[in-house]
Structures are given as structure tokens and as C-alpha cells.
Protein backbone atom coordinates (compact mmCIF):
# COMPACT_ATOMS: atom_id res chain seq x y z
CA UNK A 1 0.00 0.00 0.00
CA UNK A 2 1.14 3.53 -0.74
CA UNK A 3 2.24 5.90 2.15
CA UNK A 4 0.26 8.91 1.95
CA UNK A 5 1.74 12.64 2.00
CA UNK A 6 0.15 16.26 2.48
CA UNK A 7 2.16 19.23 1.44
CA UNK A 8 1.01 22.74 2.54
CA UNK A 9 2.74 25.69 1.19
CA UNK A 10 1.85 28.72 -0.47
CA UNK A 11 4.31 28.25 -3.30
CA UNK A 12 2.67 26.14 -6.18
CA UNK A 13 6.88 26.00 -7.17
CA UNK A 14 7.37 24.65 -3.71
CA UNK A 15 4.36 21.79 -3.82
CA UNK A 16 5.08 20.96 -7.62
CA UNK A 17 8.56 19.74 -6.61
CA UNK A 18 7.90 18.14 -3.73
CA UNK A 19 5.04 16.61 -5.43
CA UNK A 20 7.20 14.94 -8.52
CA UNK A 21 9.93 13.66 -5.85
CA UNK A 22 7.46 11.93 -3.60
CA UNK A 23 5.49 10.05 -6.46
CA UNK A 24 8.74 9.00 -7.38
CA UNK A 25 9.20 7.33 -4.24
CA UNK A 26 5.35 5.91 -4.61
CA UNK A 27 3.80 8.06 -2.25
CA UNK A 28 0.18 8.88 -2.80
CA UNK A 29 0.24 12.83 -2.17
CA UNK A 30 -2.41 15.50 -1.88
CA UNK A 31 -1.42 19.22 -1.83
CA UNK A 32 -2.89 22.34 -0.59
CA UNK A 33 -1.78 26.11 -1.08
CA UNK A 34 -3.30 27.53 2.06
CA UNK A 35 -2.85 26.54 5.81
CA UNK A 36 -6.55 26.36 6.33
CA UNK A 37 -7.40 23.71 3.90
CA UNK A 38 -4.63 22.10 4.97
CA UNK A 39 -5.98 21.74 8.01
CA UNK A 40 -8.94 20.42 6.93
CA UNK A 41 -7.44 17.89 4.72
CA UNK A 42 -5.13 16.72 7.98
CA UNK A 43 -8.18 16.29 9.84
CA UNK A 44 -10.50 14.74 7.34
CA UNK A 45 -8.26 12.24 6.01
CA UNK A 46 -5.87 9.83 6.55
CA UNK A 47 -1.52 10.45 5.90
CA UNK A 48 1.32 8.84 6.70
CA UNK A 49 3.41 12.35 6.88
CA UNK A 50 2.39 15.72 6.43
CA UNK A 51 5.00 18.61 5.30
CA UNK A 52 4.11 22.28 5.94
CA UNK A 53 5.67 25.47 4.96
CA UNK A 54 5.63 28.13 8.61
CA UNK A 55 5.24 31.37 6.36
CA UNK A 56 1.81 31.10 4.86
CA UNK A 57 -0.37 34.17 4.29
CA UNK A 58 -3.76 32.78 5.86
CA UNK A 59 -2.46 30.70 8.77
CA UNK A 60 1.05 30.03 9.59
CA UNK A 61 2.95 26.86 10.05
CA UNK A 62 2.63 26.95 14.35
CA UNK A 63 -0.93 27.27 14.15
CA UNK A 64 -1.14 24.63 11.51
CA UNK A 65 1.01 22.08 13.51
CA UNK A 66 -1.28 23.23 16.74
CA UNK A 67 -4.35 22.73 15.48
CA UNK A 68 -3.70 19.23 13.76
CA UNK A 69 -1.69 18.00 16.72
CA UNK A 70 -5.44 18.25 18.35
CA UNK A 71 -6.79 15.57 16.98
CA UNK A 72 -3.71 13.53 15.16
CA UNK A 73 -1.35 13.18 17.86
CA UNK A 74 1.20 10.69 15.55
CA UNK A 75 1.22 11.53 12.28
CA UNK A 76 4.73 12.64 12.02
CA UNK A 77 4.62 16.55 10.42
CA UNK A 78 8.13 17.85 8.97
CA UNK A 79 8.40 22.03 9.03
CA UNK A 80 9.36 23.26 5.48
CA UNK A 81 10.85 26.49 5.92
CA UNK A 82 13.58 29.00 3.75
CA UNK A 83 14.18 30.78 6.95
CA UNK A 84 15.46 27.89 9.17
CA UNK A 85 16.75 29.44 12.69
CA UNK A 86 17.23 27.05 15.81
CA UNK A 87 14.80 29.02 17.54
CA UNK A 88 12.15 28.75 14.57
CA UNK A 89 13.03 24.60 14.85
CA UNK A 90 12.49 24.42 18.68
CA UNK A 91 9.11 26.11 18.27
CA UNK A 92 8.00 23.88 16.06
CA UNK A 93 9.08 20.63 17.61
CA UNK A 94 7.75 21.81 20.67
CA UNK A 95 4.27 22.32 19.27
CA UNK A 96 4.68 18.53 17.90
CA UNK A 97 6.62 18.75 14.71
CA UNK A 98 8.61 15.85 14.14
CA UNK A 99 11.39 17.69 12.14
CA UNK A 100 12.07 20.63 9.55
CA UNK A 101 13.85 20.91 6.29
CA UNK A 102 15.08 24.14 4.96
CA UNK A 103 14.46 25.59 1.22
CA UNK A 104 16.07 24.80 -0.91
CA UNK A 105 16.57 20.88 -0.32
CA UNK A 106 17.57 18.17 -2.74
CA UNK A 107 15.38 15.08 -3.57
CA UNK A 108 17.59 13.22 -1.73
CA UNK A 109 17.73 15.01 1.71
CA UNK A 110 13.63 15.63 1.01
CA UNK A 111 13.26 11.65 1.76
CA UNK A 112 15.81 11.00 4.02
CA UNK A 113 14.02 14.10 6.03
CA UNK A 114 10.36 12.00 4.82
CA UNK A 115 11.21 8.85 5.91
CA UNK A 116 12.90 10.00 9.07
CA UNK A 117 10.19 11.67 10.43
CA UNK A 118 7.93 8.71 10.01
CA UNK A 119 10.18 5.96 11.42
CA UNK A 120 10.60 8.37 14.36
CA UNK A 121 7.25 9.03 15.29
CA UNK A 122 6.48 5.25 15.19
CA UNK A 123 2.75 5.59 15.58
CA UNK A 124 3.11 7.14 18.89
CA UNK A 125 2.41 11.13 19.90
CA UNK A 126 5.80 13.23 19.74
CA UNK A 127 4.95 15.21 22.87
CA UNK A 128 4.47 10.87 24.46
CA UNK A 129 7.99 9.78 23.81
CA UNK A 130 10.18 8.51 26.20
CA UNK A 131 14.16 8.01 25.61
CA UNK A 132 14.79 4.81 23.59
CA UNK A 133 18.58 5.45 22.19
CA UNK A 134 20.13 5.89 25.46
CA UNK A 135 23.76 4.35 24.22
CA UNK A 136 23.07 7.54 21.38
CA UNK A 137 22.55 9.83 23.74
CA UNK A 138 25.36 8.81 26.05
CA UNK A 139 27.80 9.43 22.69
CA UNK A 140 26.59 12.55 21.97
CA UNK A 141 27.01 13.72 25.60
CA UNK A 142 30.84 12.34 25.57
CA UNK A 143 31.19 14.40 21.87
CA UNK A 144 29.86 17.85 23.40
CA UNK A 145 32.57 17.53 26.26
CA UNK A 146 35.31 16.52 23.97
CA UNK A 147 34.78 18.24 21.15
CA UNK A 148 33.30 22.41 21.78
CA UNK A 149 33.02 22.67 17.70
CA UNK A 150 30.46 19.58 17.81
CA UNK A 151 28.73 21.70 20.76
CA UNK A 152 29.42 25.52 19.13
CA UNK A 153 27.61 23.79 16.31
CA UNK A 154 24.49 21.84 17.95
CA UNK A 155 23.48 25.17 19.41
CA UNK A 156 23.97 27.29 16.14
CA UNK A 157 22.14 24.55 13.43
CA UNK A 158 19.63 22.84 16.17
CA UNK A 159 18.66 19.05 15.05
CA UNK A 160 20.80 19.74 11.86
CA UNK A 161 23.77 18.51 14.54
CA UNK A 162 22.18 15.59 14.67
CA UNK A 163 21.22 14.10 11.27
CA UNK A 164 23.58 11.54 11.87
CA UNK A 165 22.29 9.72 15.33
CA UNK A 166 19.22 7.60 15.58
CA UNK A 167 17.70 9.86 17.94
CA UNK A 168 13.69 10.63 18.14
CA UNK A 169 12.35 14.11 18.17
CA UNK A 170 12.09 14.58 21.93
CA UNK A 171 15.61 13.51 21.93
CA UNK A 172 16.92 16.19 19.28
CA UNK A 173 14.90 19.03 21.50
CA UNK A 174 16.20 17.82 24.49
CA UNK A 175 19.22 18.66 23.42
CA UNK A 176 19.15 21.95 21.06
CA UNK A 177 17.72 22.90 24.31
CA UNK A 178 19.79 21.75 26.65
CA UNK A 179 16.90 20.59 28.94
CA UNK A 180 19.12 18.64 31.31
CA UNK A 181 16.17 17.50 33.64
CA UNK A 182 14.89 15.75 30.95
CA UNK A 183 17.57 13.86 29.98
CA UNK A 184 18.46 13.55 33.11
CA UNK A 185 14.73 11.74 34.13
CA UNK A 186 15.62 9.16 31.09
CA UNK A 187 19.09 8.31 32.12
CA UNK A 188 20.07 9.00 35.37
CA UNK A 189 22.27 11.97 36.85
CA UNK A 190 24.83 12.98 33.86
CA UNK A 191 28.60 13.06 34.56
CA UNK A 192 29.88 17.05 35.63
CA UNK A 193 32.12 17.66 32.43
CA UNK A 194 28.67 16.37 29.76
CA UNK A 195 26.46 18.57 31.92
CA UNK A 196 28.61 21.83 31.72
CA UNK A 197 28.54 21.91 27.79
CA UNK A 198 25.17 21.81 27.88
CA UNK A 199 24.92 24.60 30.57
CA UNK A 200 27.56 26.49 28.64
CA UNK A 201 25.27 26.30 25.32
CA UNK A 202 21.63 27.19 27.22
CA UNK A 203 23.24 30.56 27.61
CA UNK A 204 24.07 31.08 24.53
């Protein structure tokens, strides 16, 4: 059975593209140029992933992501947006976004991005998971210590940091912001040296 995509963006540029790569990949994939329809079609029907743009005349992408999240707590949603700040990324993923890619993307980082997002959200709510990758997290702890670029870097690109640990989203905003208490409740007390990099970066 095909996996089924919405895309919500104001662009018809944006939707076309994303469009053609997806049916490529044999997804089924409905698109809408306006955040309210969007919403409707989220609600309405069923999708394996939806994508939406934040800057939309009508409705942006945070109320879009709220207002689905209301009554599809799973369905993985990945932010599309050509203004891509850490701060713009935590928002998101704290309002239940699963992830974000930033215009312009390639086909290829489109799907990994896709495909991410769904394996990650697993069929369970984003704001419901619990640590599963604690070995993951453990490395990427020892990495901030050791290496301040890795760290310098985690804080100034958010889950971007990240693309290359099997972490879920609660994981990746755990730790673009540095929310040691939660980590902390999934793991235990973290050693002094992996807690100060974090410190070091919530100031930042």
C-alpha cells in the first residue's frame, strides 16, 4: 500500500517539486496552497506524513502544527521552511513537529528528512515519547565535552547537529535545548564535564 503525504505551502513551485519527488518514491500525495485547507485535509483524512511550509499568508505553520496535533497526535509533520533558525526549529518541535527541512533541499535530503520523520514518530504522539537510544545519547554527551566545535555547532544549526544519530524528536529538542532535567529523568544523573557543555550552550 502507498504511504500517503500532504504538502502545505503557499508556493505552487514549492508543492510541484515536492510533489514529482514523492510520487517517485510511490507516495500517494495530496497538496494544498493555504494553511486552512490544509488543516482540513489533515483532519479529514488519513496520511502517513504531512510537510508544511511556517510562512503562509492565511495561517502560519505553528498554528497549523497546533491545530492538527489536536486531533492527530502521531502523524509525524516535517516544518518546510527557507528561513530555518534554531529558535524557529524548537518552536516547532515543541508544538509537535517531528522535524524541519530548509528551502532549498535536494530530492535526496527531502526523503531521508520524509522517511525519518515517520520511522521516528512510530505511531506514537511526539509530545508521548520517552528516551529509547540511550547508548546515542550517552555518545553525543561524551562528543559535546570533547569536542566544543560539535557543541558551538548543535546550538547554532539545532537538530541539523544531529542528522547523523538515531535519535527521536524529543531527543533532538532535548538537546538543542539543553533541557538537562529531561535527559536527566531518562538516564540518570549525567557526569559534571557532559552537563557543563550543555549549561555552557543554554546561555548562549
Amino acid at each position: 500500500m502507498k504511504k500517503r503525504a500532504l504538502v502545505i505551502d503557499d508556493e505552487q513551485i514549492v508543492l510541484d517539486s515536492i510533489f514529482k519527488i514523492l510520487t517517485e518514491e510511490d507516495f500517494e500525495v495530496a497538496t494544498t496552497l493555504n494553511g486552512a485547507e490544509g488543516i482540513r485535509y489533515a483532519v479529514n483524512e488519513p496520511y502517513d506524513v504531512i510537510l508544511t511550509d511556517i510562512r503562509m499568508p492565511d495561517i502560519d505553520g505553528f498554528q497549523v502544527i497546533r491545530d492538527i496535533r489536536k486531533s492527530k497526535a502521531s502523524v509525524p509533520i516535517v516544518m518546510i521552511t527557507g528561513y530555518a533558525t534554531v529558535s524557529s526549529a524548537v518552536q516547532a518541535m515543541k508544538l509537535g513537529a517531528t522535524n524541519y527541512i530548509e528551502k532549498p533541499f535536494s530530492p535526496e535530503e527531502l526523503i531521508r528528512i520524509v522517511v525519518s520523520a515517520m520511522e521516528d514518530s512510530s505511531g506514537e504522539s511526539c509530545e508521548d515519547q520517552t528516551i529509547i537510544h540511550r547508548k546515542e545519547v550517552l555518545k553525543i554527551l561524551k562528543k559535546g565535552a570533547a569536542d566544543r566545535d560539535f557543541a558551538k555547532r548543535l546550538f547554532a544549526d539545532g537538530a541539523d547537529a544531529l542528522e547523523n544519530y538515531d535519535l527521536t524528536s524529543q531527543e533532538k529538542l532535548a538537546f538543542i535545548t539543553a533541557d538537562i532535567d529531561w535527559i536527566e529523568d531518562q538516564i540518570g544523573i549525567i557526569q559534571p564535564d557532559h552537563k557543563q557543555w550543555l549549561i555552557e550552550g543554554k546561555k548562549r
